[in-house]
C-alpha atoms as a PDB file:
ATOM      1  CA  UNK A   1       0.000   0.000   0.000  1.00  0.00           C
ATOM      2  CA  UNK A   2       1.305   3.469  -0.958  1.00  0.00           C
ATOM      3  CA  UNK A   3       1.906   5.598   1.752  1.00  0.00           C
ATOM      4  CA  UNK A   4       1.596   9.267   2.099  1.00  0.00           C
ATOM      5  CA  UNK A   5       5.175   9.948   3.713  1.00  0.00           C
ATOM      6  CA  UNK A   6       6.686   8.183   1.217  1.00  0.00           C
ATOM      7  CA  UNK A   7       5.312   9.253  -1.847  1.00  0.00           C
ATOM      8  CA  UNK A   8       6.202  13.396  -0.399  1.00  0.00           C
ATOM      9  CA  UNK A   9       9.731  12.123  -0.038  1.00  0.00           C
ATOM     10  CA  UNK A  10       9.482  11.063  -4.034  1.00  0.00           C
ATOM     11  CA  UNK A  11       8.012  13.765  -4.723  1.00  0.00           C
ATOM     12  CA  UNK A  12      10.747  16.372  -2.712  1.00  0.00           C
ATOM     13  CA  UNK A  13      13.639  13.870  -4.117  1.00  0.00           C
ATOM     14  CA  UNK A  14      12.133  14.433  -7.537  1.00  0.00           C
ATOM     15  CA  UNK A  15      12.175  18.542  -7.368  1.00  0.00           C
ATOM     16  CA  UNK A  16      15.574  18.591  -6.062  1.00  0.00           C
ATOM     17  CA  UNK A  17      17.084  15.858  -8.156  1.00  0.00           C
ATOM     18  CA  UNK A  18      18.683  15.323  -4.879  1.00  0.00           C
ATOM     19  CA  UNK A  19      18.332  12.650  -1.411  1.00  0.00           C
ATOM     20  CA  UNK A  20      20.634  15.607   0.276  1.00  0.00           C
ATOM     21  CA  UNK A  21      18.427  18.685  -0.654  1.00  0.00           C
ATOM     22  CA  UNK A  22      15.408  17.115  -0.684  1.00  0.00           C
ATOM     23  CA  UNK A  23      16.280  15.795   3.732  1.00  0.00           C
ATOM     24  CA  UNK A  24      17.052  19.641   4.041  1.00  0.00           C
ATOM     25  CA  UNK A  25      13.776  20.567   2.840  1.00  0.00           C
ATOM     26  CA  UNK A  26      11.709  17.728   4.488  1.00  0.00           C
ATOM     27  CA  UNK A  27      14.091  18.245   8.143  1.00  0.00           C
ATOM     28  CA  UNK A  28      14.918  14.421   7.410  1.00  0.00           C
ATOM     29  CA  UNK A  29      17.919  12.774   7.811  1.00  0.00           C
ATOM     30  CA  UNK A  30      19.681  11.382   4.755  1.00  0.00           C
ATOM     31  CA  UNK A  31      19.631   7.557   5.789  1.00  0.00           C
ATOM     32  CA  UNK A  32      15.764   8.199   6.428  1.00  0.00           C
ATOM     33  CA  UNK A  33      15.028   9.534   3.145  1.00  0.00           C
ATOM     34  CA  UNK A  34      17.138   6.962   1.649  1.00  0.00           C
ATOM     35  CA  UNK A  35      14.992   4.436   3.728  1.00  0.00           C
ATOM     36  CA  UNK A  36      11.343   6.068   2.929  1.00  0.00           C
ATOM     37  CA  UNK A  37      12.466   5.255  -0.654  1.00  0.00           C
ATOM     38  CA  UNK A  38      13.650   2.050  -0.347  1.00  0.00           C
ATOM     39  CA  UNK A  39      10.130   1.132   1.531  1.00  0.00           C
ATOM     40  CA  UNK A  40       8.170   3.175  -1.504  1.00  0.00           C
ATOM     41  CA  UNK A  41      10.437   0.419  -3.936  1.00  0.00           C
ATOM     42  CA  UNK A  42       9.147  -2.430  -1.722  1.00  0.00           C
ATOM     43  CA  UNK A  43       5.283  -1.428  -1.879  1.00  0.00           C
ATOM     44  CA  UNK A  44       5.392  -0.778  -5.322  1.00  0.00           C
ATOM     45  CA  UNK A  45       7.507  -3.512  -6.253  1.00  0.00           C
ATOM     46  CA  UNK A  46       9.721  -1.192  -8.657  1.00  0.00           C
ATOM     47  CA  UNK A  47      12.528   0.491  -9.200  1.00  0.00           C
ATOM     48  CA  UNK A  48      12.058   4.509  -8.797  1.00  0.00           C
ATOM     49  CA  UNK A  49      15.509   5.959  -8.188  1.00  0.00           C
ATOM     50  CA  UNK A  50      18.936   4.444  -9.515  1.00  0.00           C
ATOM     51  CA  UNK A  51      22.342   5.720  -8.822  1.00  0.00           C
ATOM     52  CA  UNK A  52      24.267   8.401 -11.274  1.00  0.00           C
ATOM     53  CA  UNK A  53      27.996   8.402  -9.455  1.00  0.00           C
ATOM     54  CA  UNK A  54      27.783  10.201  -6.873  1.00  0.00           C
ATOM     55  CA  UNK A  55      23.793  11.179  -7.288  1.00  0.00           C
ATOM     56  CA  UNK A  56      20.389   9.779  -8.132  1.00  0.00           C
ATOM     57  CA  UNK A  57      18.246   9.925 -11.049  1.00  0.00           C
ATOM     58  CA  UNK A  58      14.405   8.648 -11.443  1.00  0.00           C
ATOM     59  CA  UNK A  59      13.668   5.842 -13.209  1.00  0.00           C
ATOM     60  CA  UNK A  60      10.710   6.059 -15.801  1.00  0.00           C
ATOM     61  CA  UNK A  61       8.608   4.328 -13.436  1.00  0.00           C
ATOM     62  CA  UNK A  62       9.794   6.921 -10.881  1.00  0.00           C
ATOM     63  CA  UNK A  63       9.073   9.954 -12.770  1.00  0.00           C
ATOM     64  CA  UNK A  64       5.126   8.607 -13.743  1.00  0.00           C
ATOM     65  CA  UNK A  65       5.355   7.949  -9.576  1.00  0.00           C
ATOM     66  CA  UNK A  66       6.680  11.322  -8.381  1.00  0.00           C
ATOM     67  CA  UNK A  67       4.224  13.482 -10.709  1.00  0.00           C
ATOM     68  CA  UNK A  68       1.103  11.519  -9.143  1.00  0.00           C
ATOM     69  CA  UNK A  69       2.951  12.120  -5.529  1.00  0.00           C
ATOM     70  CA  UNK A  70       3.060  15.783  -6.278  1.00  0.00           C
ATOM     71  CA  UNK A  71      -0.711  16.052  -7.073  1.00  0.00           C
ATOM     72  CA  UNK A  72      -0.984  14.116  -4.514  1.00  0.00           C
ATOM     73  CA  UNK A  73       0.656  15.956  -1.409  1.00  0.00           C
ATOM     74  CA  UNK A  74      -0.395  19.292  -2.773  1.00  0.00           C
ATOM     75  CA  UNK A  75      -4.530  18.094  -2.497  1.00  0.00           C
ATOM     76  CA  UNK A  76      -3.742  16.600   1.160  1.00  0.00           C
ATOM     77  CA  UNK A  77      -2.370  19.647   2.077  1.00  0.00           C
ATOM     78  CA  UNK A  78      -4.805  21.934   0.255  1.00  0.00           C
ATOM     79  CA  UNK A  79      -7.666  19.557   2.122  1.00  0.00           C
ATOM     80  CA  UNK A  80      -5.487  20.122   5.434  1.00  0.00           C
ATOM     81  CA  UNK A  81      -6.090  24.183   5.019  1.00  0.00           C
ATOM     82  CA  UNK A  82      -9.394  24.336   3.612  1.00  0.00           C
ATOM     83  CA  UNK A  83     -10.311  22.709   7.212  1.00  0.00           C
ATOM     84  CA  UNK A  84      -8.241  25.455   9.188  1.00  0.00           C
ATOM     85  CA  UNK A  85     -10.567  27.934   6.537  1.00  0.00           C
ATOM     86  CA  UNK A  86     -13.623  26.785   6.972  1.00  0.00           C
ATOM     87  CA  UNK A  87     -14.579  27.836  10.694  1.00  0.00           C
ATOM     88  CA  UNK A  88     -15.571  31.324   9.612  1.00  0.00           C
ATOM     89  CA  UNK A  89     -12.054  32.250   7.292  1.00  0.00           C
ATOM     90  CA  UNK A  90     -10.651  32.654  10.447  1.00  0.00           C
ATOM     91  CA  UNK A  91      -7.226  31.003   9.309  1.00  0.00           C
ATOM     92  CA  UNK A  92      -5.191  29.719   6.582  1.00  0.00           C
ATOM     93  CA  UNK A  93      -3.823  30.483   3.509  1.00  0.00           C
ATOM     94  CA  UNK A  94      -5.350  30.660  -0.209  1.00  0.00           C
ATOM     95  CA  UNK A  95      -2.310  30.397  -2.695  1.00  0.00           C
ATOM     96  CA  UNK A  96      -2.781  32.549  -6.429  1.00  0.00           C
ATOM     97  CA  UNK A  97      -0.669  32.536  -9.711  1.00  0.00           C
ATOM     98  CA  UNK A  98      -1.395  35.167 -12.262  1.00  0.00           C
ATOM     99  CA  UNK A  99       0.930  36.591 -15.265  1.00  0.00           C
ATOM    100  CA  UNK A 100       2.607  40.324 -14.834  1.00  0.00           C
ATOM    101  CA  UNK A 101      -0.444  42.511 -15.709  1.00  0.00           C
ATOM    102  CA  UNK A 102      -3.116  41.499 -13.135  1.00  0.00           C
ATOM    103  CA  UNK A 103      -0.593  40.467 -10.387  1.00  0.00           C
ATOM    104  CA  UNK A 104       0.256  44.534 -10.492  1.00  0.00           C
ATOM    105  CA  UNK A 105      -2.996  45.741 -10.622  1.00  0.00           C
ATOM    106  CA  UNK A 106      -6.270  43.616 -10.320  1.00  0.00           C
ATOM    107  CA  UNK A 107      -4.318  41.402  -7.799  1.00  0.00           C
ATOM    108  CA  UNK A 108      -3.371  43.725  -5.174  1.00  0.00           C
ATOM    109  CA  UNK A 109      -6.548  45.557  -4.938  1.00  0.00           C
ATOM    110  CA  UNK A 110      -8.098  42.079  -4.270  1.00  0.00           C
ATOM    111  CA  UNK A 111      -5.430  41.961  -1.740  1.00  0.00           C
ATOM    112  CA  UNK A 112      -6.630  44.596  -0.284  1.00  0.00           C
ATOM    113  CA  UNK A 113      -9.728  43.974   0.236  1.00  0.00           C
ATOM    114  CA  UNK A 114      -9.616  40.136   1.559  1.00  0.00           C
ATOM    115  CA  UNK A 115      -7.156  41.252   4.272  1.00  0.00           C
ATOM    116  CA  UNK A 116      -9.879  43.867   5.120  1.00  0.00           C
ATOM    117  CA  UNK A 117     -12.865  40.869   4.881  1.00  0.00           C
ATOM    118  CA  UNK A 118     -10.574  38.391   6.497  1.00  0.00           C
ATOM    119  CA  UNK A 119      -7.678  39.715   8.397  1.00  0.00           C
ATOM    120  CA  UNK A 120      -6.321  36.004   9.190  1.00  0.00           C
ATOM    121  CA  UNK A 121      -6.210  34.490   6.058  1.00  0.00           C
ATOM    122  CA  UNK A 122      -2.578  34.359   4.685  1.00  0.00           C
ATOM    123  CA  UNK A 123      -2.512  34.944   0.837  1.00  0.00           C
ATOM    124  CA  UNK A 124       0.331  33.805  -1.197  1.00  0.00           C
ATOM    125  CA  UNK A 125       0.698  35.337  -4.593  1.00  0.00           C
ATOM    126  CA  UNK A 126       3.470  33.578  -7.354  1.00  0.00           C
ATOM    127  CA  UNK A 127       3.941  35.372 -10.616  1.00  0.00           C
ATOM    128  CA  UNK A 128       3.774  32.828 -13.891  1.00  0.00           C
ATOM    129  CA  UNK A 129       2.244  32.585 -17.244  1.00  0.00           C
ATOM    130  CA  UNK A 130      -1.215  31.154 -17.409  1.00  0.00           C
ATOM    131  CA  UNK A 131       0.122  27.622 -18.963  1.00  0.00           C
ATOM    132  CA  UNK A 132       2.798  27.205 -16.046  1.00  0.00           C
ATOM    133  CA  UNK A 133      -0.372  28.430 -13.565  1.00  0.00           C
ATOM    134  CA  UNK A 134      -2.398  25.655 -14.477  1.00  0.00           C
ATOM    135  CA  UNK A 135       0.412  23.256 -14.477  1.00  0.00           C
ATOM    136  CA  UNK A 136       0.634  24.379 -11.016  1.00  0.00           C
ATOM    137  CA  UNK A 137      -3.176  24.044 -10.087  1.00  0.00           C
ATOM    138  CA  UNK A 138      -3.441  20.652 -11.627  1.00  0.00           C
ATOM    139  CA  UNK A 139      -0.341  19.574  -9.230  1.00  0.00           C
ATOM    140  CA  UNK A 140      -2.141  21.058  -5.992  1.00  0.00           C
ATOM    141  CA  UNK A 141       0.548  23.723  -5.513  1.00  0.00           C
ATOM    142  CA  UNK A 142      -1.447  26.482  -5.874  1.00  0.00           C
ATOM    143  CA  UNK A 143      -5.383  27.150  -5.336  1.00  0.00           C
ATOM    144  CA  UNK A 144      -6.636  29.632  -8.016  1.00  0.00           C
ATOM    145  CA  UNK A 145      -5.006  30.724 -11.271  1.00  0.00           C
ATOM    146  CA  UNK A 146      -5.368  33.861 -12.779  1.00  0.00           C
ATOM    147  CA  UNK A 147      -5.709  33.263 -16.449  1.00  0.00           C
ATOM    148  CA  UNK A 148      -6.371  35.172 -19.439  1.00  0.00           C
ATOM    149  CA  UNK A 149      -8.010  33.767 -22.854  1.00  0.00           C
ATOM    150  CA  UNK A 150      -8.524  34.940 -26.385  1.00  0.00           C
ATOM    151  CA  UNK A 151     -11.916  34.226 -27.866  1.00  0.00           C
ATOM    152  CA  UNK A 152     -10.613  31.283 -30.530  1.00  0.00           C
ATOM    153  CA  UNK A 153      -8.344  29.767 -27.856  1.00  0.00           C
ATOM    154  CA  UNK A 154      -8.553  26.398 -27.006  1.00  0.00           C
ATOM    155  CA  UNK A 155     -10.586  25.261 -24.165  1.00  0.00           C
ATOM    156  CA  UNK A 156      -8.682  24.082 -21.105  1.00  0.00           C
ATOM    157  CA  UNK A 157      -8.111  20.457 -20.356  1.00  0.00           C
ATOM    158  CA  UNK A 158     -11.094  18.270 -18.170  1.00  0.00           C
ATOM    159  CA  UNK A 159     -11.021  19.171 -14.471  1.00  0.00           C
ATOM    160  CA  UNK A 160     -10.280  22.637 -14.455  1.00  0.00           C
ATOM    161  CA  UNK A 161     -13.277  25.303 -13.221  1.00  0.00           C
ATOM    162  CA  UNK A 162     -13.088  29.002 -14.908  1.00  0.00           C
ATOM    163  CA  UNK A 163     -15.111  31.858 -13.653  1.00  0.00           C
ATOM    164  CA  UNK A 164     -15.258  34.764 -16.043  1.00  0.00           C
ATOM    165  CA  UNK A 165     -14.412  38.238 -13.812  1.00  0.00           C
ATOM    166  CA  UNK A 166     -13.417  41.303 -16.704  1.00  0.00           C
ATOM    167  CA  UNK A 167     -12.178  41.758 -19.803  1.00  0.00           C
ATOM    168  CA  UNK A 168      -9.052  43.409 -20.760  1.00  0.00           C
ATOM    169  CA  UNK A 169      -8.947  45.311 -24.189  1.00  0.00           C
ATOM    170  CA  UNK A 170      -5.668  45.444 -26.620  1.00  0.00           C
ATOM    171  CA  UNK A 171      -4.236  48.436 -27.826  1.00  0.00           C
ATOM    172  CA  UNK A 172      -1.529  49.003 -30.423  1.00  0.00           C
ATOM    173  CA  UNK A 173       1.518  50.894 -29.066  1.00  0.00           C
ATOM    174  CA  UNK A 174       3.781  52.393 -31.242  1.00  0.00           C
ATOM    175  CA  UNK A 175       5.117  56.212 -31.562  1.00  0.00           C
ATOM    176  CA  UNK A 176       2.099  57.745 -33.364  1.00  0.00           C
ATOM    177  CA  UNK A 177      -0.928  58.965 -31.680  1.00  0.00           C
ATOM    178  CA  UNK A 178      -4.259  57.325 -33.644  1.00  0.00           C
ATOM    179  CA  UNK A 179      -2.169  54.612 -35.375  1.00  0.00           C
ATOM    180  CA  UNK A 180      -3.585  51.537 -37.348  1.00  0.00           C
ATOM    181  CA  UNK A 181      -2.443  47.668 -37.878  1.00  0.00           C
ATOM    182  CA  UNK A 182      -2.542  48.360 -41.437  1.00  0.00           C
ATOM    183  CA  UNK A 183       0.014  51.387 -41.485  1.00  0.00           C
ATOM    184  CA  UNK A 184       2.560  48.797 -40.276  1.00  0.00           C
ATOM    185  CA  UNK A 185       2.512  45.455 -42.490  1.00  0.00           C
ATOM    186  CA  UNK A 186       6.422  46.617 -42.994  1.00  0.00           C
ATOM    187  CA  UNK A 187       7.535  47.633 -39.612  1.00  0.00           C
ATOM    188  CA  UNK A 188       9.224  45.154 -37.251  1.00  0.00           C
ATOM    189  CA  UNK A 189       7.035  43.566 -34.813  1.00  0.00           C
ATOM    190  CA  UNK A 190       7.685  42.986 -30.516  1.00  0.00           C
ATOM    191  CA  UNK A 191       6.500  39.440 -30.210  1.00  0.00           C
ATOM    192  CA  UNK A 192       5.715  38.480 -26.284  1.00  0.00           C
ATOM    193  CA  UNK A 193       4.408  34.906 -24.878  1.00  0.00           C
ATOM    194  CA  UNK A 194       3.372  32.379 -27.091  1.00  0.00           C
ATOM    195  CA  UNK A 195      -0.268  33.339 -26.662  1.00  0.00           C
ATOM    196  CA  UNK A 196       0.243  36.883 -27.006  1.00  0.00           C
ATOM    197  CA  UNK A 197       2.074  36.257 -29.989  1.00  0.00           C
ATOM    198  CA  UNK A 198      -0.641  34.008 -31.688  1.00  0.00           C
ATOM    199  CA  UNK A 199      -3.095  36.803 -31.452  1.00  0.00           C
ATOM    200  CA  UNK A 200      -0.633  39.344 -32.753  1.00  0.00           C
ATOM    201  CA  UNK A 201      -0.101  36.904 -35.670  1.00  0.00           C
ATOM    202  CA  UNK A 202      -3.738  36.640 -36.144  1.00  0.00           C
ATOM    203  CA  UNK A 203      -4.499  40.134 -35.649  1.00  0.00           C
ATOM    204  CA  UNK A 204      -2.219  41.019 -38.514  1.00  0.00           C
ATOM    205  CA  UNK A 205      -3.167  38.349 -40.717  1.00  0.00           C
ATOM    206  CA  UNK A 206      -7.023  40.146 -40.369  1.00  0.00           C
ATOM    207  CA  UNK A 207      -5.349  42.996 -42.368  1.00  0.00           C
ATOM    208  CA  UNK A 208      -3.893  40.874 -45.168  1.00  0.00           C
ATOM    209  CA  UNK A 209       0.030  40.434 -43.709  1.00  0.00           C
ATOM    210  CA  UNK A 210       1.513  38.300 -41.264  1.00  0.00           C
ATOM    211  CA  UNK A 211       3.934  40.586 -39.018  1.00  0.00           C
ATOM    212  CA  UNK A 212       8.141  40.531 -39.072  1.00  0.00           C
ATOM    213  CA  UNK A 213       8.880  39.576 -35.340  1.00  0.00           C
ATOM    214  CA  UNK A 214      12.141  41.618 -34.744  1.00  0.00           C
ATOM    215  CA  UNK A 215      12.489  41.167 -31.033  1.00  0.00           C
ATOM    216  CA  UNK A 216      10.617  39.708 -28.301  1.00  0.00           C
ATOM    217  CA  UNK A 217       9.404  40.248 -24.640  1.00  0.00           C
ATOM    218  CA  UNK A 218       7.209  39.286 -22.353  1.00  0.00           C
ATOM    219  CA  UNK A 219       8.023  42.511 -20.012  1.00  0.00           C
ATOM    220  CA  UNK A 220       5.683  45.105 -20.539  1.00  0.00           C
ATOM    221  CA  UNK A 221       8.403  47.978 -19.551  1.00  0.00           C
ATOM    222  CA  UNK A 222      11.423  46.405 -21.954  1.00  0.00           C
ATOM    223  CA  UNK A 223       8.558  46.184 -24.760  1.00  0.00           C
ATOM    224  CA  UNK A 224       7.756  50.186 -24.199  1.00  0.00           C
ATOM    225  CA  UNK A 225      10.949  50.904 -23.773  1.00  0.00           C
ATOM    226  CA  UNK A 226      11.731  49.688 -27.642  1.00  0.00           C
ATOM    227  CA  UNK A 227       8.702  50.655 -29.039  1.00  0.00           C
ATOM    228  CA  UNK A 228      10.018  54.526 -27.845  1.00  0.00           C
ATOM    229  CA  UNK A 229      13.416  53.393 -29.151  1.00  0.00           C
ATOM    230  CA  UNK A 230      12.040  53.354 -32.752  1.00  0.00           C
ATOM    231  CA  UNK A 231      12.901  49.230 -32.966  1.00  0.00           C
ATOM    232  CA  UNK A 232       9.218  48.179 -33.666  1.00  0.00           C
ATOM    233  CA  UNK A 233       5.326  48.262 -32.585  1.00  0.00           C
ATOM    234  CA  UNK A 234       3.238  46.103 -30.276  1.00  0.00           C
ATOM    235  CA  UNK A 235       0.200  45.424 -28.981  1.00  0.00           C
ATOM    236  CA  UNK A 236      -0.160  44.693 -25.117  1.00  0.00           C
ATOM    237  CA  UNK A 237      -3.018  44.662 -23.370  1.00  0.00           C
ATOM    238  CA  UNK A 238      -5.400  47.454 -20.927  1.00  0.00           C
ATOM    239  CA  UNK A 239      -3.674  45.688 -17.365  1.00  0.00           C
ATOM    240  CA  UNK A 240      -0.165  45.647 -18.784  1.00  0.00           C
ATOM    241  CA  UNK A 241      -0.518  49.918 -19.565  1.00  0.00           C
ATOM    242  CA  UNK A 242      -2.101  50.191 -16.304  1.00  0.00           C
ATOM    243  CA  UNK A 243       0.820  48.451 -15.001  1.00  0.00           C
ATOM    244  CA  UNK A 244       3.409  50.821 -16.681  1.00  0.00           C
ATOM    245  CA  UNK A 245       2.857  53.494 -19.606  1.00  0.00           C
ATOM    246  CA  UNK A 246       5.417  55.556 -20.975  1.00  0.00           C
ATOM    247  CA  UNK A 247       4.854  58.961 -22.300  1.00  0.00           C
ATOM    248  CA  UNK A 248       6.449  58.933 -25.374  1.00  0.00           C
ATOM    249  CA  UNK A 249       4.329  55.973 -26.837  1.00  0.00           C
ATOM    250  CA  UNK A 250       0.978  56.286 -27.922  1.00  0.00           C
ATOM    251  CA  UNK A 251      -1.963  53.458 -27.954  1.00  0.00           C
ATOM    252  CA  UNK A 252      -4.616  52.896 -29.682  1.00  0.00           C
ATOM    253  CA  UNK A 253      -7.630  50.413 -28.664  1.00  0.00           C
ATOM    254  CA  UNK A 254      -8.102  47.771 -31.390  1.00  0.00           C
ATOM    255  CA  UNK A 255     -12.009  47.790 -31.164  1.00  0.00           C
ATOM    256  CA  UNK A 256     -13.235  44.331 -31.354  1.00  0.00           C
ATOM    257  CA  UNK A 257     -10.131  42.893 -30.080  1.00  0.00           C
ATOM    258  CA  UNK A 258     -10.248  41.391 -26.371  1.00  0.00           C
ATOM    259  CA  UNK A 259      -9.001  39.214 -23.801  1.00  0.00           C
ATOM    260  CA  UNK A 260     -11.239  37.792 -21.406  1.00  0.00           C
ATOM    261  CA  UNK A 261      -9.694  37.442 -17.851  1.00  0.00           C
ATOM    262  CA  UNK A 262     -10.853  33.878 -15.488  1.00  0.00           C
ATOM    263  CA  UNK A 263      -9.966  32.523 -12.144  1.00  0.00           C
ATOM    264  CA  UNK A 264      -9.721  29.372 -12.365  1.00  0.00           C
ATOM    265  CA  UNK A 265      -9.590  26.427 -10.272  1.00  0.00           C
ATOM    266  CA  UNK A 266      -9.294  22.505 -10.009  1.00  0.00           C
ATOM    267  CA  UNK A 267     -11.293  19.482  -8.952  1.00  0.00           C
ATOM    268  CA  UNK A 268     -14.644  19.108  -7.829  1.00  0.00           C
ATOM    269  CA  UNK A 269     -16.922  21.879  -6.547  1.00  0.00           C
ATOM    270  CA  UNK A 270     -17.110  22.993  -4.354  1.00  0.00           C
ATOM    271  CA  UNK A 271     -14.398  25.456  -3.719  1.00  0.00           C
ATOM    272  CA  UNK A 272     -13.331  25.827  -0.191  1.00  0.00           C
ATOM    273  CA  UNK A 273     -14.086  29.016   1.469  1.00  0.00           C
ATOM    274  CA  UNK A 274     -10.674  30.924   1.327  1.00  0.00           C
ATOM    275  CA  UNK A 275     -11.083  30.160  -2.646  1.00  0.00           C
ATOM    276  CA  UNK A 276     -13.876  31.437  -2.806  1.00  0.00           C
ATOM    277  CA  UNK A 277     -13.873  34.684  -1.041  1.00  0.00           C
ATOM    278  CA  UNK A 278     -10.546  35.229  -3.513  1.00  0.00           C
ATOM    279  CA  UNK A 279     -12.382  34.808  -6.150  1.00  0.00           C
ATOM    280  CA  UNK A 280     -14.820  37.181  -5.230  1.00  0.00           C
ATOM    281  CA  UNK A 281     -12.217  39.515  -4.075  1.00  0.00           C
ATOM    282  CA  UNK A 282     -10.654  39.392  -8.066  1.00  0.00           C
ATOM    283  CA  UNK A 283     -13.908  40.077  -9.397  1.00  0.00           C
ATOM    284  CA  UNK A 284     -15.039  42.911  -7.693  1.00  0.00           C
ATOM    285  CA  UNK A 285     -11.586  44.380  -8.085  1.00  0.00           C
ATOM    286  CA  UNK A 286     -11.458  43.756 -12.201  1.00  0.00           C
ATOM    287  CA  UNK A 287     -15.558  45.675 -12.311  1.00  0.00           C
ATOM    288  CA  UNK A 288     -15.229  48.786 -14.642  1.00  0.00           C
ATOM    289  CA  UNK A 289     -16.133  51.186 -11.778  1.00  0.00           C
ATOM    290  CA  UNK A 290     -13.670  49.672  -9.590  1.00  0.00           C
ATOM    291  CA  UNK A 291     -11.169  51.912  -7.672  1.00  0.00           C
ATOM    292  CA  UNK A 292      -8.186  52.918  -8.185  1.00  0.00           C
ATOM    293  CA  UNK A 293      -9.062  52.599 -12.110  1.00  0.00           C
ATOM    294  CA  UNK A 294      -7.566  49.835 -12.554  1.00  0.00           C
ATOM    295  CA  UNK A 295     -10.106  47.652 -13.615  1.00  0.00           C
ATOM    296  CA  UNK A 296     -10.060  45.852 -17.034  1.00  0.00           C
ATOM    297  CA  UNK A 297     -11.776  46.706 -19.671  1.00  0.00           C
ATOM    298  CA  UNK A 298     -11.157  50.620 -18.714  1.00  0.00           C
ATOM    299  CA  UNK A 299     -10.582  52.996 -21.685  1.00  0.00           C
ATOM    300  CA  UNK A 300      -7.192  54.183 -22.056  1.00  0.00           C
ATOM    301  CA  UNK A 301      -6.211  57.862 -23.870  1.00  0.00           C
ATOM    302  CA  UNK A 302      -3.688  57.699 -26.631  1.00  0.00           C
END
């Protein structure tokens, strides 16, 4: 029979790639680790971890092992602090990934405002791009991701939950005020993420070109920064302007171009409290009318 402490030392072994980081991290000696493995081998009745001179490296079997573990251990602890949440919110934590652009504005005004509603929940915020967030949800590590979707995107795997809370709005940035797509099928393009970049290719391709990618970033200042510099044009969302906006570009909305911003979560409803008072939270802080402005789908000047 598998057993829980085994399968977190797999799965702390496996993130390290070491039996000596992964008994710092767990406050285990290395001869225990070394042993909860050994007994993990003996209930499975495989091989997990061989011996790479002077460290250890999963076997197949080990890797399929120490990905389940890692789902795993995060839900038993997620279960463990949904508990401590659900007398009144009066503890634990509620864990959040979200890309650049929200995490610096919808985020902390959501922050805000559950410390206000619930002064002893902890909230732990991680900054990653929506595929690495719901990598990251699916393995129990984190309890709502903050995603945003283009309207031909592909919907997300079985399993995970999306609530819709705002829009966000695209604008073309480049150095002249009421600009166009179409005034720029020669002009060298700033690529970004690989979603981002699919809707600028598709964006284009609606005016009859497919855009020159000259340089890419996914950080909303750098991509600014060379649009001013004369070394291309962009498009980047409302959130990401709201973020950071330089002077000396100007924007321009693309009308009929949008991103639709979800929270997202895993499993079977329901969502424990502490989820869903965060979720809450996020919407009411992405609302048009929301203060300080920063909500999405909020008009921006050129």
């Amino acid at each position: 029979m598998l057993n829980l402490v085994h399968l977190k030392v797999l799965a702390a072994v496996a993130r390290h790639g070491s039996v000596t980081e992964a008994a710092k991290e767990l406050h285990y000696s290395q001869p225990s680790v070394s042993h909860h493995l050994s007994r993990l081998e003996a209930a499975t009745g495989v091989r997990l971890v061989q011996r790479v001179g002077r460290g250890i490296r999963l076997t197949p079997e080990g890797r399929l092992l120490a990905g389940r573990a890692t789902e795993i251990v995060g839900r038993v602890d997620a279960a463990a602090i949904e508990l401590a949440a659900q007398v009144g919110l009066r503890a634990g934590r509620v864990r959040l990934a979200a890309n650049a652009s929200p995490l610096s504005t919808i985020v902390p005004a959501a922050a805000v405002a559950l410390a206000e509603a619930h002064p002893g929940l902890e909230l732990i915020l991680i900054e990653r791009h929506p595929v690495e967030a719901l990598q990251l949800l699916r393995a129990g590590e984190i309890d709502v991701a903050l995603i945003f979707r283009y309207a031909d995107a592909p919907v997300e795997e079985e399993g995970f939950r999306l609530v819709h809370i705002g829009h966000d709005p695209i604008y073309l940035v480049s150095r002249q005020p009421g600009d166009s797509i179409a005034n720029h099928r020669d002009s060298a393009w700033i690529g970004g993420c690989e979603r981002c970049q699919e809707e600028l290719v598709n964006l284009c391709r609606t005016e009859g070109f497919t855009p020159r990618i000259g340089s890419l970033s996914d950080d909303m200042v750098v991509v600014q920064a060379l649009v001013a510099a004369g070394k291309g044009v962009t498009t980047l969302p409302g959130l990401a302007l709201r973020a950071h906006r330089r002077p000396d570009v100007h924007t321009t909305e693309l009308t009929g171009f949008t991103r639709r911003l979800y929270a997202v979560t895993y499993g079977d409803p329901p969502d424990p409290p502490a989820t869903v008072a965060l979720i809450q939270a996020l919407a009411d802080a992405a609302r048009p009318d929301a203060e300080p402005g920063w909500a999405a789908g909020t008009r921006l000047g050129s």
